[in-house]
C-alpha atoms as a PDB file:
ATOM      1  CA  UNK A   1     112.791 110.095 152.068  1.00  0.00           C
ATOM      2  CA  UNK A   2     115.686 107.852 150.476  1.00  0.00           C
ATOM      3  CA  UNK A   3     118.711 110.364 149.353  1.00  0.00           C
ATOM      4  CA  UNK A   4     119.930 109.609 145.803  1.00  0.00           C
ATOM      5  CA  UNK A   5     122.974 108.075 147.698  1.00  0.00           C
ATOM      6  CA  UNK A   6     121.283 105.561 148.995  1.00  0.00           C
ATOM      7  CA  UNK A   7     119.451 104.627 145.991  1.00  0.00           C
ATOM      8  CA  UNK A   8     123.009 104.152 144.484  1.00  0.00           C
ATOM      9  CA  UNK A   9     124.191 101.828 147.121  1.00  0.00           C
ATOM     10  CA  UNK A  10     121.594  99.736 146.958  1.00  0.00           C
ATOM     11  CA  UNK A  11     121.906  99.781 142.628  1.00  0.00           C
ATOM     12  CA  UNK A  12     125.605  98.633 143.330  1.00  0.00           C
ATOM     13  CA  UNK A  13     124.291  95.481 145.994  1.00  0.00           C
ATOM     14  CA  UNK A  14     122.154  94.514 142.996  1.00  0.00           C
ATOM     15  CA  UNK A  15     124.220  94.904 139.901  1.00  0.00           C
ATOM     16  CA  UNK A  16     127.501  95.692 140.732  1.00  0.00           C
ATOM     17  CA  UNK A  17     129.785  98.846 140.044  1.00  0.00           C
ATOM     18  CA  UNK A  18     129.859 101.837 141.530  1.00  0.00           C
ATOM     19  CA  UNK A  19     127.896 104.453 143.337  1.00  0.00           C
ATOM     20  CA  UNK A  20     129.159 106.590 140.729  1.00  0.00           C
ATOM     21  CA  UNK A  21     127.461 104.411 137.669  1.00  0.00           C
ATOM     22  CA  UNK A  22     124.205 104.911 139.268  1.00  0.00           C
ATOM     23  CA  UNK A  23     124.101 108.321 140.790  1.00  0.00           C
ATOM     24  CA  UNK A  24     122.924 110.976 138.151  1.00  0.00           C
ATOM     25  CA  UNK A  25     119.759 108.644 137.782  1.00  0.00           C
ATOM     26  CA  UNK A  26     118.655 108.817 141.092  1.00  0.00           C
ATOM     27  CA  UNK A  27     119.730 112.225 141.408  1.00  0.00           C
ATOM     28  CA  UNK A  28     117.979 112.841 138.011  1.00  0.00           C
ATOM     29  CA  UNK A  29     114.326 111.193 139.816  1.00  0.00           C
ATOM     30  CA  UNK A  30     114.711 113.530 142.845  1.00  0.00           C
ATOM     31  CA  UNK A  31     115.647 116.580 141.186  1.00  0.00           C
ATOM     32  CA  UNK A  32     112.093 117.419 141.864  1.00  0.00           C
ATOM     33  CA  UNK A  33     112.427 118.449 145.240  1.00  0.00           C
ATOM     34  CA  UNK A  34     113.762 121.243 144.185  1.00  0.00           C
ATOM     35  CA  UNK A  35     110.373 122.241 143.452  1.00  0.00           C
ATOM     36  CA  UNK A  36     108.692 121.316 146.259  1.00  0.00           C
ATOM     37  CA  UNK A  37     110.371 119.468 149.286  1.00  0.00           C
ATOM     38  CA  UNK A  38     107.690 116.927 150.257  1.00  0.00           C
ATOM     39  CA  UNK A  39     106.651 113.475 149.017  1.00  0.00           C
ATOM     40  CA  UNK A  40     104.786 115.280 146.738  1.00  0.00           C
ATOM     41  CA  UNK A  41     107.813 116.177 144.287  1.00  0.00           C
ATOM     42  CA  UNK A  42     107.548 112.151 143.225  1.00  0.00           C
ATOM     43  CA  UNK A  43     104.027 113.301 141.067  1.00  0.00           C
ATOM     44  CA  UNK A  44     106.626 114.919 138.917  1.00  0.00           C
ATOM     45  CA  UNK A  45     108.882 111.804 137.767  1.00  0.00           C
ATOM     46  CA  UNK A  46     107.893 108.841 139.920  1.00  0.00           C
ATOM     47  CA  UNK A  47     105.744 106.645 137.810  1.00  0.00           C
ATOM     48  CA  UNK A  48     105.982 104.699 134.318  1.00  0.00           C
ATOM     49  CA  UNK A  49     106.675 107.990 132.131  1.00  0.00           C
ATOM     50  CA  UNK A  50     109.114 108.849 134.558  1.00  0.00           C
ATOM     51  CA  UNK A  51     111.185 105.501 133.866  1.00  0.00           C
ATOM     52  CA  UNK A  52     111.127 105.738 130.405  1.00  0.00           C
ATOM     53  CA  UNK A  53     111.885 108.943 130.391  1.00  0.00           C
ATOM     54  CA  UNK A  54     115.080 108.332 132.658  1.00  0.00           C
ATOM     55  CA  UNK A  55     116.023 105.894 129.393  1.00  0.00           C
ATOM     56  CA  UNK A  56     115.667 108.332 126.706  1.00  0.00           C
ATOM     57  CA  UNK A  57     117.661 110.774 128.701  1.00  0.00           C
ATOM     58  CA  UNK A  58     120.102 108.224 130.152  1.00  0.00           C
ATOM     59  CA  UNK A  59     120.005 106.000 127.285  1.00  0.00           C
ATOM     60  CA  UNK A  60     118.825 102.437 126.988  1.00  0.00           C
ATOM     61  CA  UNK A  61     121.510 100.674 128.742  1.00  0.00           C
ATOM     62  CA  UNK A  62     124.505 101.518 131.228  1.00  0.00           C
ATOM     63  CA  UNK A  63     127.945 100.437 131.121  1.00  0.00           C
ATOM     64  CA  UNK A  64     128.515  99.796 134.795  1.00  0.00           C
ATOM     65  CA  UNK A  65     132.565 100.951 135.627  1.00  0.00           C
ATOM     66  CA  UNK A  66     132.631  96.558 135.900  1.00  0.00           C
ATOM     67  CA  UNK A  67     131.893  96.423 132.470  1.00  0.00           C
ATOM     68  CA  UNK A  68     128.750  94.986 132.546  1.00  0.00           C
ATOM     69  CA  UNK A  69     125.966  96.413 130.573  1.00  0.00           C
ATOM     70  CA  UNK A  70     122.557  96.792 132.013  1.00  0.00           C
ATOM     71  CA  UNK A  71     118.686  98.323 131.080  1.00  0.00           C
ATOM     72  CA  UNK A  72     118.408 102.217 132.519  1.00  0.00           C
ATOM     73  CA  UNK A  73     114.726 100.558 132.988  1.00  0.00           C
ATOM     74  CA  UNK A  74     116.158  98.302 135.496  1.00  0.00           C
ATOM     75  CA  UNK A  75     117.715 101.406 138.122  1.00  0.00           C
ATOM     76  CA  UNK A  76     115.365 103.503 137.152  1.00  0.00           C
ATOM     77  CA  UNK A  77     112.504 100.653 138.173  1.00  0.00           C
ATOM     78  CA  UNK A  78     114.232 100.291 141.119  1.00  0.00           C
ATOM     79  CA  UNK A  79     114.166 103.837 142.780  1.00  0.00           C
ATOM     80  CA  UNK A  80     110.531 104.180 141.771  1.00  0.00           C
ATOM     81  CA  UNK A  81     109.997 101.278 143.681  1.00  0.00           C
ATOM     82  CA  UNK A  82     111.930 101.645 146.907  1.00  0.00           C
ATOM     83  CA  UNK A  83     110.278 105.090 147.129  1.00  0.00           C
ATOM     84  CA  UNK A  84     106.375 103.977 146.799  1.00  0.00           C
ATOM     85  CA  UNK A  85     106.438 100.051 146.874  1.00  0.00           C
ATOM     86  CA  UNK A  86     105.578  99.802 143.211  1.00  0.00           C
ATOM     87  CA  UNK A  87     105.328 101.628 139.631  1.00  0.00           C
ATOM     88  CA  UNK A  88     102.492 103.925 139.303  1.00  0.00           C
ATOM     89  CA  UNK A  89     101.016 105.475 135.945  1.00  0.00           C
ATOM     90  CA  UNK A  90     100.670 109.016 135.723  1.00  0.00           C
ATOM     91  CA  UNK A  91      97.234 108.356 135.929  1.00  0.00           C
ATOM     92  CA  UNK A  92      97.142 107.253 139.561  1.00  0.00           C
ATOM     93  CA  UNK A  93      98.752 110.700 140.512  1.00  0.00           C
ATOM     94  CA  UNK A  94      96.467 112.800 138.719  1.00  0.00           C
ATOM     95  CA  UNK A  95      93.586 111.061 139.704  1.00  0.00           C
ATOM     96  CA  UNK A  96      94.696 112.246 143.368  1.00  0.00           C
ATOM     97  CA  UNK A  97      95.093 115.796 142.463  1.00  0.00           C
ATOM     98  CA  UNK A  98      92.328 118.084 144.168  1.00  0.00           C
ATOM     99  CA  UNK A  99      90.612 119.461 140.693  1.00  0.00           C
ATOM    100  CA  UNK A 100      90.650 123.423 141.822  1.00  0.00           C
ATOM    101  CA  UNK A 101      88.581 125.715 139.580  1.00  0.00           C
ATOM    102  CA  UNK A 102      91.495 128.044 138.299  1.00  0.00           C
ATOM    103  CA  UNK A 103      92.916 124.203 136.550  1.00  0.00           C
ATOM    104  CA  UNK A 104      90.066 124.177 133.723  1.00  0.00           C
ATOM    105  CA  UNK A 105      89.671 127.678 133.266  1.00  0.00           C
ATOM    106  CA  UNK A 106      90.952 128.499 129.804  1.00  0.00           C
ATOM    107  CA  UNK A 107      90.192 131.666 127.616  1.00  0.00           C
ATOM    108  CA  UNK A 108      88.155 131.428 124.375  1.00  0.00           C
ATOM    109  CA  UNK A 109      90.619 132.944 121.901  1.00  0.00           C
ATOM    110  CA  UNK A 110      88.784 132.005 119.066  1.00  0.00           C
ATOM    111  CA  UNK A 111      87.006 135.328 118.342  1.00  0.00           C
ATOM    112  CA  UNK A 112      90.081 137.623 118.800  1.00  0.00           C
ATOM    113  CA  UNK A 113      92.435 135.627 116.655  1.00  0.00           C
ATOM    114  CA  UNK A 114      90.282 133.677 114.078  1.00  0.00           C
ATOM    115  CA  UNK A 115      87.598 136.785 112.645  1.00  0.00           C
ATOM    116  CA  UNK A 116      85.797 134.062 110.996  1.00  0.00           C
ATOM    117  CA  UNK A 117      85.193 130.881 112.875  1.00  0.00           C
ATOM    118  CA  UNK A 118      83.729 129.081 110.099  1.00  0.00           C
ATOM    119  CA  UNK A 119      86.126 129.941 107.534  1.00  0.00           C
ATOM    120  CA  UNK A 120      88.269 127.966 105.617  1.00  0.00           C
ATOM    121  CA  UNK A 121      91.156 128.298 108.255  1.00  0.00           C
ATOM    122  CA  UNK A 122      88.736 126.458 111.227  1.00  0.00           C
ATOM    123  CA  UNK A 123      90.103 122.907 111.921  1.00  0.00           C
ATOM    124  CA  UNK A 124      87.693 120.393 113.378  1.00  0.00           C
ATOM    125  CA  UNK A 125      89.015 119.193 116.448  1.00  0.00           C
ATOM    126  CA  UNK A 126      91.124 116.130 116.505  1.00  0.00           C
ATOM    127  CA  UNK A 127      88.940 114.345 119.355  1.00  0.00           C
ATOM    128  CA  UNK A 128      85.447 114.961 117.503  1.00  0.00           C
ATOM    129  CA  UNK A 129      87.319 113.129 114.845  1.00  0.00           C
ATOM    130  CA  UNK A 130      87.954 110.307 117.056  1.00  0.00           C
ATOM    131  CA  UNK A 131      83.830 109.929 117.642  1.00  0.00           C
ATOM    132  CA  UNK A 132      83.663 108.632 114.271  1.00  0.00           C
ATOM    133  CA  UNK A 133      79.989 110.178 113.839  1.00  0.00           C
ATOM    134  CA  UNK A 134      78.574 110.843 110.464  1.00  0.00           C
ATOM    135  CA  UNK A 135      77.599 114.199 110.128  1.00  0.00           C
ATOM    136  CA  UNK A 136      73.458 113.146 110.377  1.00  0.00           C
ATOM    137  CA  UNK A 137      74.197 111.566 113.638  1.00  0.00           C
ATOM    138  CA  UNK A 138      72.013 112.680 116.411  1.00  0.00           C
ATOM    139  CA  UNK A 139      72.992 114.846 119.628  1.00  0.00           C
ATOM    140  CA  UNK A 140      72.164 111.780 121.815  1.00  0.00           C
ATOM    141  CA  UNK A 141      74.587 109.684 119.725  1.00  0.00           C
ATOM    142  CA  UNK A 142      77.441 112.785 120.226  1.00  0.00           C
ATOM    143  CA  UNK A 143      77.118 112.360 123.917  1.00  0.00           C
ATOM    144  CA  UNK A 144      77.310 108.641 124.456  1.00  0.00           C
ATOM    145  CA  UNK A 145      80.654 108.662 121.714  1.00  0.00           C
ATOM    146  CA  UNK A 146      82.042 111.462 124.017  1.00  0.00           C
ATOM    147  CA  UNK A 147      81.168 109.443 126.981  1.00  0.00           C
ATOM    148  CA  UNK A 148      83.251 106.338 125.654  1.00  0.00           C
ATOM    149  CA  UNK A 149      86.451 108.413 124.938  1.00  0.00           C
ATOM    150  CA  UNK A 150      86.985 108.618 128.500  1.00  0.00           C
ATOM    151  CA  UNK A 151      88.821 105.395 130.676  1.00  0.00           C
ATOM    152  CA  UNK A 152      85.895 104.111 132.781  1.00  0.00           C
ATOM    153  CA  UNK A 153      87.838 105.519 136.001  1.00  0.00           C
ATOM    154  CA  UNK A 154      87.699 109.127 134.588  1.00  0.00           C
ATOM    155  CA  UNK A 155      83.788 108.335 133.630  1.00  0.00           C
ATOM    156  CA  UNK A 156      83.552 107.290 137.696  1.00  0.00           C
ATOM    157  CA  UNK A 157      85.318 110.397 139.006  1.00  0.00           C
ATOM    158  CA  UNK A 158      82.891 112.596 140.721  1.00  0.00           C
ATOM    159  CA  UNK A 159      85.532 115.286 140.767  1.00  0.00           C
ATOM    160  CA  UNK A 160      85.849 115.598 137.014  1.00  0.00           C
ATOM    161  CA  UNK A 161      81.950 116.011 136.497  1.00  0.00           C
ATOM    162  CA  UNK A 162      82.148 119.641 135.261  1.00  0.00           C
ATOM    163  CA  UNK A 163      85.215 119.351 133.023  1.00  0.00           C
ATOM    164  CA  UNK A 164      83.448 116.120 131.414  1.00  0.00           C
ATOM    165  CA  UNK A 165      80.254 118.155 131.041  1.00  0.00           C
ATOM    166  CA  UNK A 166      82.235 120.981 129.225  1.00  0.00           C
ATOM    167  CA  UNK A 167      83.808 118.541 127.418  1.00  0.00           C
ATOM    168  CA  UNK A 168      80.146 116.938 126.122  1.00  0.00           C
ATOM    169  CA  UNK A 169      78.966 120.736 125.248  1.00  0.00           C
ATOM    170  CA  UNK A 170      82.356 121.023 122.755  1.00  0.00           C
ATOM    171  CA  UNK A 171      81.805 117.886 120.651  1.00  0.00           C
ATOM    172  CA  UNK A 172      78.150 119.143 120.513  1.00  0.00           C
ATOM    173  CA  UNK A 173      79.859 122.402 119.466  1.00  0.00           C
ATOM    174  CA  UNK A 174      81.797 120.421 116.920  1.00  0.00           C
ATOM    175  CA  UNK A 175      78.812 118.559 115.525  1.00  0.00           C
ATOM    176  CA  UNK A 176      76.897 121.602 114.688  1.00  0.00           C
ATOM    177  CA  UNK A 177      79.650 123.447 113.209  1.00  0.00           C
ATOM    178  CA  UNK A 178      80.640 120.443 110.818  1.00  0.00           C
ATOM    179  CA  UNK A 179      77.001 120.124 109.870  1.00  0.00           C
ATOM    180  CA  UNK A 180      77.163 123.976 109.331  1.00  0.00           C
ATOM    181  CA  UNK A 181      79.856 123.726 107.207  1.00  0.00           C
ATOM    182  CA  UNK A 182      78.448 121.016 105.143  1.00  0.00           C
ATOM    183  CA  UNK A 183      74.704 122.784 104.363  1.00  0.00           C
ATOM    184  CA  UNK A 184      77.450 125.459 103.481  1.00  0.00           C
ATOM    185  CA  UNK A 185      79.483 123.504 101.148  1.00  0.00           C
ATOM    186  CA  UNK A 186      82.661 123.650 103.178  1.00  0.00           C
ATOM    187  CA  UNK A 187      85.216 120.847 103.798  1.00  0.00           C
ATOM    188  CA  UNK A 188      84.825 119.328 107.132  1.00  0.00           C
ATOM    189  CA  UNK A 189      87.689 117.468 107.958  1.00  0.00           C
ATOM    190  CA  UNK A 190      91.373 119.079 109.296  1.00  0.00           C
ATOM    191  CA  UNK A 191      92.617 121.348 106.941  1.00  0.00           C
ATOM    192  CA  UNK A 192      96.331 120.916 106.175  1.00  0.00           C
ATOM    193  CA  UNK A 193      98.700 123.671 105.876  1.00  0.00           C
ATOM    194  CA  UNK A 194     100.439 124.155 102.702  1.00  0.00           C
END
């Protein structure tokens, strides 16, 4: 693995300066190892969030100790780069990660903190929103607008089968409780604080 130092020389071979204007960035990308001290730290910072994160923390451009003004985007490019050979998405990590059961495990709340789940205070959630259904639509018509939410390489991944099943049985969930709530007389849509 390239040390932040090295990153820096080869900033100042392609834009000048010092190793000094160029350090903290590449420092800032392989902080990570602190975490874990294998290749594996890059999942953390190393792809196209990672560089534009480096320029809101670092700031749009850098004023090289030359004077010259450059993009963050451009160093911060460059050590993603040298270390993989080009600019990943988030996406393309987490597409590697090993799905392990304890990851989609998450406690149903709901009932302890919420004593009536079709009250007033229930929000519909934000992604059965983005189906677009009318309230009459049909299950069928539920599942293949939950299918489309998800980019077709997600909707390929055998490894995600299970969380995209649970996912199917929520906006089902979401359906029934906004048709509840309309044979009730309830709103429907997010309800805003005041």
């Amino acid at each position: 693995m390239a040390h932040p130092y090295h990153h820096a020389l080869s900033s100042v071979k392609k834009w000048g300066g010092t190793i000094d204007d160029y350090l903290s960035i590449h420092e800032w990308f392989d902080r990570s190892k602190e975490i874990i001290a294998t290749f594996q730290h890059r999942a953390l910072r190393h792809h196209a969030e990672g560089v534009f994160m480096a320029e809101t923390i670092f700031g749009k451009t850098l004023t090289l100790s030359s004077g010259r003004i450059i993009p963050t985007r451009w160093v911060a490019e460059q050590h993603v780069k040298e270390d993989l050979g080009f600019i990943p998405s988030f996406a393309d990590w987490a597409k590697s990660i090993r799905p392990e059961p304890w990851m989609g495990r998450t406690q149903r709340i709901e009932r302890e903190v919420d004593p009536d789940p079709a009250g007033p205070a229930r929000m519909v959630d934000s992604s059965y929103l983005l189906l677009g259904l009318a309230p009459e639509a049909k299950d069928a018509d539920v599942v293949r607008a939950s299918v489309l939410l998800f980019h077709p390489t997600v909707r390929r991944e055998q490894q995600l089968r299970h969380s995209r099943k649970r996912f199917y049985r929520h906006m089902l969930a979401e359906h029934s409780a906004v048709r509840r709530r309309i044979s009730q007389g309830l709103p429907t849509g997010p309800v805003v604080a005041e």
